[in-house]
Protein backbone atom coordinates (compact mmCIF):
# COMPACT_ATOMS: atom_id res chain seq x y z
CA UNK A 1 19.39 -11.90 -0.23
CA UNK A 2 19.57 -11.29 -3.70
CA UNK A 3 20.29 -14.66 -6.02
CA UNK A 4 20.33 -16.62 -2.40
CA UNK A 5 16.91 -16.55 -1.05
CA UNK A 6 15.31 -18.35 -4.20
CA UNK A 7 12.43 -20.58 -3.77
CA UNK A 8 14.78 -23.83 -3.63
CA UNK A 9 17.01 -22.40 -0.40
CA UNK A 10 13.73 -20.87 0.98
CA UNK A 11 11.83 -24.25 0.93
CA UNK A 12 14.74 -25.59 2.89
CA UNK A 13 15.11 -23.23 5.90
CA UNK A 14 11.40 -23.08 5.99
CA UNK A 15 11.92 -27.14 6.40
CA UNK A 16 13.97 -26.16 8.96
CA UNK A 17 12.45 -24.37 11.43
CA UNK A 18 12.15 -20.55 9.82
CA UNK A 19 8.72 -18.90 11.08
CA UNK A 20 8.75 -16.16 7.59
CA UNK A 21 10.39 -16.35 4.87
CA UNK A 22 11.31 -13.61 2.13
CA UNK A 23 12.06 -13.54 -1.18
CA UNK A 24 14.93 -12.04 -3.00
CA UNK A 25 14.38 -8.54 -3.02
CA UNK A 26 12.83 -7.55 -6.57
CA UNK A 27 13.48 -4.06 -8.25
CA UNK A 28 9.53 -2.33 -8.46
CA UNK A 29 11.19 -1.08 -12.00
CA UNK A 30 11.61 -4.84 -13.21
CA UNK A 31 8.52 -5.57 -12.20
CA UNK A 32 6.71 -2.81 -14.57
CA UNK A 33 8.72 -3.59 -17.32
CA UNK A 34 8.05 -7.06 -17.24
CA UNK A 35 12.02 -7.94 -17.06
CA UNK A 36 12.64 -11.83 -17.01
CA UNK A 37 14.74 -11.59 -13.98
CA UNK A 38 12.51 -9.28 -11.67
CA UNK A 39 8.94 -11.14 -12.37
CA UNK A 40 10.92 -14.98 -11.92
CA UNK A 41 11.52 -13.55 -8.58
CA UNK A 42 7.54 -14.38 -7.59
CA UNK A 43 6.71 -17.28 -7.93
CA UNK A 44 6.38 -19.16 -4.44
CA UNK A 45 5.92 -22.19 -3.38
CA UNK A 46 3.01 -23.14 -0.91
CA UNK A 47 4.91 -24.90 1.20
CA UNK A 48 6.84 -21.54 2.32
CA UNK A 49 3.87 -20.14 3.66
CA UNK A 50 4.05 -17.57 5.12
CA UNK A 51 6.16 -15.87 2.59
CA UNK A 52 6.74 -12.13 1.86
CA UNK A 53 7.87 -10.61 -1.17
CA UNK A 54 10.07 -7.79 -1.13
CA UNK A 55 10.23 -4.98 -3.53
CA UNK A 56 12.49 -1.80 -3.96
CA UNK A 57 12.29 1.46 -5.69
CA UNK A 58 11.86 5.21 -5.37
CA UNK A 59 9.20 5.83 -7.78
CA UNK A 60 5.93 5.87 -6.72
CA UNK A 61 4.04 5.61 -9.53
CA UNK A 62 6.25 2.17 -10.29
CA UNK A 63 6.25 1.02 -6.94
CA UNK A 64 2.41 1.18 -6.84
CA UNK A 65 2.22 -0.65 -10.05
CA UNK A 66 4.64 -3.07 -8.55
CA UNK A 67 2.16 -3.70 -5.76
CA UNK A 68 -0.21 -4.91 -7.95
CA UNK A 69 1.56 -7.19 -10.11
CA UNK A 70 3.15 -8.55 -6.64
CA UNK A 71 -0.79 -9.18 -4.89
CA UNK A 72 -1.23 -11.62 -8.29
CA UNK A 73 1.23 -14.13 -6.42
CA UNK A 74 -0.72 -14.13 -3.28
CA UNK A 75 2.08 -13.74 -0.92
CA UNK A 76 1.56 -12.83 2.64
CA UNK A 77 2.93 -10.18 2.98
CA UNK A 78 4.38 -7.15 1.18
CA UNK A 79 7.78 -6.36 1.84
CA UNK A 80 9.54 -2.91 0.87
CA UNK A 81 13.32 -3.13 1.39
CA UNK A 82 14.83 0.74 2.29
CA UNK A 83 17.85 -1.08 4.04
CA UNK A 84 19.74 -2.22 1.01
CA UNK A 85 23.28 -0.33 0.37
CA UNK A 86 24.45 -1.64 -2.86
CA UNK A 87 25.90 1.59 -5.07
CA UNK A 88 24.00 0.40 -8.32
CA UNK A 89 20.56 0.45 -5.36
CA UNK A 90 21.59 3.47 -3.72
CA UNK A 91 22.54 5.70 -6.67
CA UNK A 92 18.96 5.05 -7.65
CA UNK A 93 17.32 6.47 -4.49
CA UNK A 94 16.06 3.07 -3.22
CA UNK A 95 17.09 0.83 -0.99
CA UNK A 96 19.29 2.78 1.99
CA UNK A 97 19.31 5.63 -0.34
CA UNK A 98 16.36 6.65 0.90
CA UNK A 99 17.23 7.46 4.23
CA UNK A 100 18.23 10.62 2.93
CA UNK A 101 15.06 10.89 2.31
CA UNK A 102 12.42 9.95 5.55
CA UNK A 103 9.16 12.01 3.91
CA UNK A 104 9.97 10.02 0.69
CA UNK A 105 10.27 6.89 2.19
CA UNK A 106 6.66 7.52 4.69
CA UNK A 107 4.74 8.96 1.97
CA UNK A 108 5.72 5.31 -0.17
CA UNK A 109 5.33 3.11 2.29
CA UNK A 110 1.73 5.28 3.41
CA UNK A 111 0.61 4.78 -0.61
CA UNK A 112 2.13 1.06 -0.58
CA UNK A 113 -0.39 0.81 2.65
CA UNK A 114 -3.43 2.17 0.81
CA UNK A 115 -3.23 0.06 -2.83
CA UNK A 116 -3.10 -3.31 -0.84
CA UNK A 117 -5.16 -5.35 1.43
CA UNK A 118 -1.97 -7.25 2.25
CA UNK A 119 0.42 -6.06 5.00
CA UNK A 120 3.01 -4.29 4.28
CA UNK A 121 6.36 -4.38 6.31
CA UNK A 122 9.66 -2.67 5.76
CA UNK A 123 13.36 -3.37 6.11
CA UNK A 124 15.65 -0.91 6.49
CA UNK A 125 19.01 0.51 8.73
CA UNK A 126 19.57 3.01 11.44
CA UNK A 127 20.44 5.33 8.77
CA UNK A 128 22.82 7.24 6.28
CA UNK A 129 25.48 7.50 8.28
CA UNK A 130 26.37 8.03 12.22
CA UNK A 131 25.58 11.43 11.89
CA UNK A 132 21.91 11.49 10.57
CA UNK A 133 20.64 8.07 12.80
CA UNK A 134 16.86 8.99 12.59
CA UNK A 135 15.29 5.80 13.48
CA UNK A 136 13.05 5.92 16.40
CA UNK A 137 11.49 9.17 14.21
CA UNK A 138 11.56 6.77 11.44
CA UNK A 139 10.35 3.83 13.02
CA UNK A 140 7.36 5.95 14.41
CA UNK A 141 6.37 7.75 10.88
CA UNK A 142 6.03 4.02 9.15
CA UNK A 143 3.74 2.90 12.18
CA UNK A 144 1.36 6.32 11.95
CA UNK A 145 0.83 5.41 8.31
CA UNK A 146 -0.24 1.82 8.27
CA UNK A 147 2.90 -0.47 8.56
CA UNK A 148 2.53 -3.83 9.94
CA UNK A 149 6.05 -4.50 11.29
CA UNK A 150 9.78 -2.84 10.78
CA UNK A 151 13.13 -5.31 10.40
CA UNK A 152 16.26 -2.70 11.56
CA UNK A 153 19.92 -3.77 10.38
CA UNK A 154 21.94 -2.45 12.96
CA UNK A 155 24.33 0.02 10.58
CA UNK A 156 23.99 2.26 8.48
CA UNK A 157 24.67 2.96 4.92
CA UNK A 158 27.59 3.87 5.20
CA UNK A 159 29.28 1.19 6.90
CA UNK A 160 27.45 -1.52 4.59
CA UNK A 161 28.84 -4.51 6.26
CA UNK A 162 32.06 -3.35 8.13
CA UNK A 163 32.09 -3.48 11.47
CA UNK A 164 29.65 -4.51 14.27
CA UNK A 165 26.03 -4.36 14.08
CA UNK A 166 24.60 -1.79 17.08
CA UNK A 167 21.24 -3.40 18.24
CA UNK A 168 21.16 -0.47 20.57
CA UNK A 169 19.06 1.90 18.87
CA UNK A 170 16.71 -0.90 17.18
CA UNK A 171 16.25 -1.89 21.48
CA UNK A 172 15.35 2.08 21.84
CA UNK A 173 12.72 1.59 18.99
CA UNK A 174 11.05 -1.31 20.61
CA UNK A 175 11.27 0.14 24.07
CA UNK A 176 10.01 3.40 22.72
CA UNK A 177 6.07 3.56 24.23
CA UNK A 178 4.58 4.85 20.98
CA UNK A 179 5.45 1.79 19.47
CA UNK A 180 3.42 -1.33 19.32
CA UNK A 181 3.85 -3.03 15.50
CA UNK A 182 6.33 -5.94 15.82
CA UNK A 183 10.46 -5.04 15.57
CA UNK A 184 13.19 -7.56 14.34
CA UNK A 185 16.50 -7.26 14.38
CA UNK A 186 19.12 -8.06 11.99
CA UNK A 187 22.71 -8.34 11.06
CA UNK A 188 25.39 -10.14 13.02
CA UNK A 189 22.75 -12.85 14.08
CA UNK A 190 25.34 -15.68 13.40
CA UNK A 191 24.68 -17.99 16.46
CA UNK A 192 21.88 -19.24 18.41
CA UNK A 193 23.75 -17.61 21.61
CA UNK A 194 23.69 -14.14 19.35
CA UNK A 195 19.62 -14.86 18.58
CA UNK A 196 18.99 -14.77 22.35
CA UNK A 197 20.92 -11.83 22.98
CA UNK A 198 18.55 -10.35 20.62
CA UNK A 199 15.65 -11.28 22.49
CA UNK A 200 16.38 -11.53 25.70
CA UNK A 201 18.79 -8.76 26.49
CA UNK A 202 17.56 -6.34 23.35
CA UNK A 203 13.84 -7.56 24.58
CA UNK A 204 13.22 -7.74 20.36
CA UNK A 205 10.26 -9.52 18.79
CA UNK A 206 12.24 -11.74 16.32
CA UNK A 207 15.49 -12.06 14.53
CA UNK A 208 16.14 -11.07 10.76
CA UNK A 209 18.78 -14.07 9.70
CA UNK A 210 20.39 -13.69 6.28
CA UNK A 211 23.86 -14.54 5.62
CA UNK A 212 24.20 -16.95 8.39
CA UNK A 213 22.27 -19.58 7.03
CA UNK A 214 23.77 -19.67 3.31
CA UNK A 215 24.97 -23.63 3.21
CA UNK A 216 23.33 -23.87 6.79
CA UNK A 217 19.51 -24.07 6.16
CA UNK A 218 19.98 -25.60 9.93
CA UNK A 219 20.46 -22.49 11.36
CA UNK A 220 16.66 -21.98 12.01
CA UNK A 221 16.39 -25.38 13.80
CA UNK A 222 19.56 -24.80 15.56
CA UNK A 223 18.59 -21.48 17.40
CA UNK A 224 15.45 -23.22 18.26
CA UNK A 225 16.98 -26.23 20.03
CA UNK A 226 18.88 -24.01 21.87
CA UNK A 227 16.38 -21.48 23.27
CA UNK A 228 14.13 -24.78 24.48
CA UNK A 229 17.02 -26.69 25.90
CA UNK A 230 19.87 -24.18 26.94
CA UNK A 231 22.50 -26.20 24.25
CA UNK A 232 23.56 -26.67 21.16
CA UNK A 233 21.83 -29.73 18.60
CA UNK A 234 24.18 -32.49 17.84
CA UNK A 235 26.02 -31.18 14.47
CA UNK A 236 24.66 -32.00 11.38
CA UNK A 237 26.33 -35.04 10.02
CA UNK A 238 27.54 -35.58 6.74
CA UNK A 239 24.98 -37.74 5.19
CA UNK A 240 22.41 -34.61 6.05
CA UNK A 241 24.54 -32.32 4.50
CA UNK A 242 25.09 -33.84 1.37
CA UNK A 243 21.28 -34.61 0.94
CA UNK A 244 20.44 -30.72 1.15
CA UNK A 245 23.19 -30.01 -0.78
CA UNK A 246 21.56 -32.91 -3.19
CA UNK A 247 17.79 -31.61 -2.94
CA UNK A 248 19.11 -27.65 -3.04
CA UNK A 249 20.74 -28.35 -6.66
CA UNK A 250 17.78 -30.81 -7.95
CA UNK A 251 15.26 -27.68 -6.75
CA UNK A 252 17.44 -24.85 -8.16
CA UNK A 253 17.72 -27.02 -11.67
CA UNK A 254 14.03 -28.02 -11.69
CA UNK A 255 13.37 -24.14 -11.09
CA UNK A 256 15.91 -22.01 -12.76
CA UNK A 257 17.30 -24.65 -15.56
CA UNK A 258 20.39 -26.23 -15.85
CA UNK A 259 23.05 -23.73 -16.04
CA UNK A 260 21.34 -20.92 -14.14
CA UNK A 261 20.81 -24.02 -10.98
CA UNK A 262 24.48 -24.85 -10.96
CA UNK A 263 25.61 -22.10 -11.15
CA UNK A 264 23.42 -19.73 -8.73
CA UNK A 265 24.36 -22.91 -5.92
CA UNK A 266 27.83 -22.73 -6.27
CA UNK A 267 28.05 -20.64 -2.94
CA UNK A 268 26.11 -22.48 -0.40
CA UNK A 269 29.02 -25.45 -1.20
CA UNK A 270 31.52 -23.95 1.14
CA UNK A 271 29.39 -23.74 3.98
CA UNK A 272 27.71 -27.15 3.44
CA UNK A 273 30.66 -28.73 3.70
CA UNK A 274 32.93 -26.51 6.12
CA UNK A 275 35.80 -27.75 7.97
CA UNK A 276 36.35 -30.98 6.45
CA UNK A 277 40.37 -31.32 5.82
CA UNK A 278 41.54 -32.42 2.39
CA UNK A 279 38.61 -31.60 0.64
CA UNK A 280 39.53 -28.53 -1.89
CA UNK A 281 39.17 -31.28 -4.28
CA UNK A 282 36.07 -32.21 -4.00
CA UNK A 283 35.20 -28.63 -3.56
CA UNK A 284 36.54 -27.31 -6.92
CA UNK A 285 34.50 -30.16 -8.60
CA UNK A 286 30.98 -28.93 -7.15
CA UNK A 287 32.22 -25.24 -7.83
CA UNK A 288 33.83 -25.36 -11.60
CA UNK A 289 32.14 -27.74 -13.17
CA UNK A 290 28.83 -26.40 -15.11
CA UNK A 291 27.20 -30.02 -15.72
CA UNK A 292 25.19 -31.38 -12.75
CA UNK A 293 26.08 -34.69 -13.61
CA UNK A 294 29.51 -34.27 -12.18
CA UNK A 295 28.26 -32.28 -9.21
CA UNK A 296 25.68 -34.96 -7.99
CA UNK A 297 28.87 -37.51 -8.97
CA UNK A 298 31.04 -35.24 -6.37
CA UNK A 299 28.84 -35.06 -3.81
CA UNK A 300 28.14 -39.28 -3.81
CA UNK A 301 32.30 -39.12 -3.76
CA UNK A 302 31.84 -36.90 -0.35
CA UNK A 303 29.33 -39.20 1.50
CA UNK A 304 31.51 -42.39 0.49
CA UNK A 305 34.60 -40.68 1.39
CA UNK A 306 33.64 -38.21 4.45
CA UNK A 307 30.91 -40.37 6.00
CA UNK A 308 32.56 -40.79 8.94
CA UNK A 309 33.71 -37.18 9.65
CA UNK A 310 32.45 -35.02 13.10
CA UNK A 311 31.55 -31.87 12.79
């Protein structure tokens, strides 16, 4: 998730229970020109391991370039995100706009396969739109030519977001006897009751969980807990909350700089500290101000203040 899945947030779900983590997805055309933005986007901690990095582009020749300035961070795995449906992504030919092109996106990922000793994997949707759903044929090209494992959001381009995820089609992949590489699911994964679904009814290797766990690193430990015991874990009490919240800004400023942190944490605040009545002020202090000071000051007000509230 791009300018959400930064090393800070990452080192805190992997803390909490997440078996792979990715990095934001990185543009392969960043990465050759040596952009600021794009080549911050590598470095890793060890403590995420196993991490993958995940690129995008529809140029070949940068996207093979890309793989080697990726292999000098030694990540686990190679990532190439065709699932993405942002305009300024799409217009471009990468992300989801590639499913308008399948021998485009086979004859990258086969080339990605060859340059690398690492394994590559690949994100991407059910397709363009309801009318051109390819993804069993898509699903099966990507195996034939080397990739390790496939993560299937379950819309396509066209609907970005709207609507409900179908999971259907990414069961038909997994169920389909040609395949044997690992297939996750994502989108609309937004409870531990939802994760099970996904594996026991849609009989799917793993979940894909993105916007569910921004302000709720937990989420990872939560689904756990519940497939092993059949319940939900005891909510996560304030004084937890407000020490992630703590060690997310003190990463994200140790890692990014002051302004970039705050700024770049601002949206995980919300979800840290949902529910609580009577607390917009406290909330427009950790979103508006741009010193840290006076964030770290507003979240000591919130423990003192909110340390007996039940979630």
């Amino acid at each position: 998730m791009e300018d959400v899945s930064d090393p800070p947030f990452r080192a805190l779900c992997k803390e909490q229970g997440a078996d792979v983590v990715y990095t934001e997805f990185i543009s392969s055309e960043g990465l050759i020109r040596d952009a600021a933005k794009s080549t911050m986007k590598l470095d890793i901690y060890e403590k995420e391991r196993p991490v993958g990095i995940q690129i995008f582009g529809a140029n070949l020749d940068s996207m093979l370039k890309s793989v080697e300035i990726v292999e000098k961070s030694n990540p686990d795995i190679i990532d190439i995100n065709f699932g993405c449906p942002v305009k300024k992504v799409v217009s471009k030919g990468a992300g989801a706009g590639i499913l308008k092109d399948i021998d485009l996106m086979e004859k990258l990922t086969a080339e990605m396969v060859k340059r690398t000793h690492l394994p590559i994997t690949v994100k991407t949707r059910l397709g363009w739109d309801h009318d051109s759903i390819k993804i069993l044929e898509v699903a099966e090209r990507l195996q034939d030519v080397g990739c390790k494992a496939i993560s299937i959001h379950g819309r396509t381009r066209s609907q970005l977001y709207k609507g409900e995820a179908n999971w259907k089609p990414i069961a038909e992949v997994k169920n389909n006897p040609r395949m044997h590489i690992p297939i996750f699911g994502n989108g609309d994964v937004d409870t531990p009751e939802r994760a099970l679904e996904m594996r026991n009814v849609y009989g799917l290797d793993g979940c894909m969980i993105g916007r569910a766990t921004i302000g709720n690193p937990w989420f990872f430990k939560q689904v756990k807990y519940f497939f092993e015991n059949g319940e939900h874990l005891a909510p996560i009490n304030m004084t937890e909350r407000v020490n992630a919240a703590r060690r997310h800004l003190q990463m994200a400023i140790d890692w990014k700089g002051e302004k970039l942190g705050v700024f770049e944490t601002r949206r995980h605040y919300t979800n840290y500290f949902r529910g609580i009545p009577h607390f917009k002020e406290y909330r427009m202090k950790m979103v508006t101000s741009d010193d840290s000071k006076d964030v770290f000051a507003a979240f000591d007000e919130v423990e003192e203040k909110f340390s007996s509230f039940k979630f």
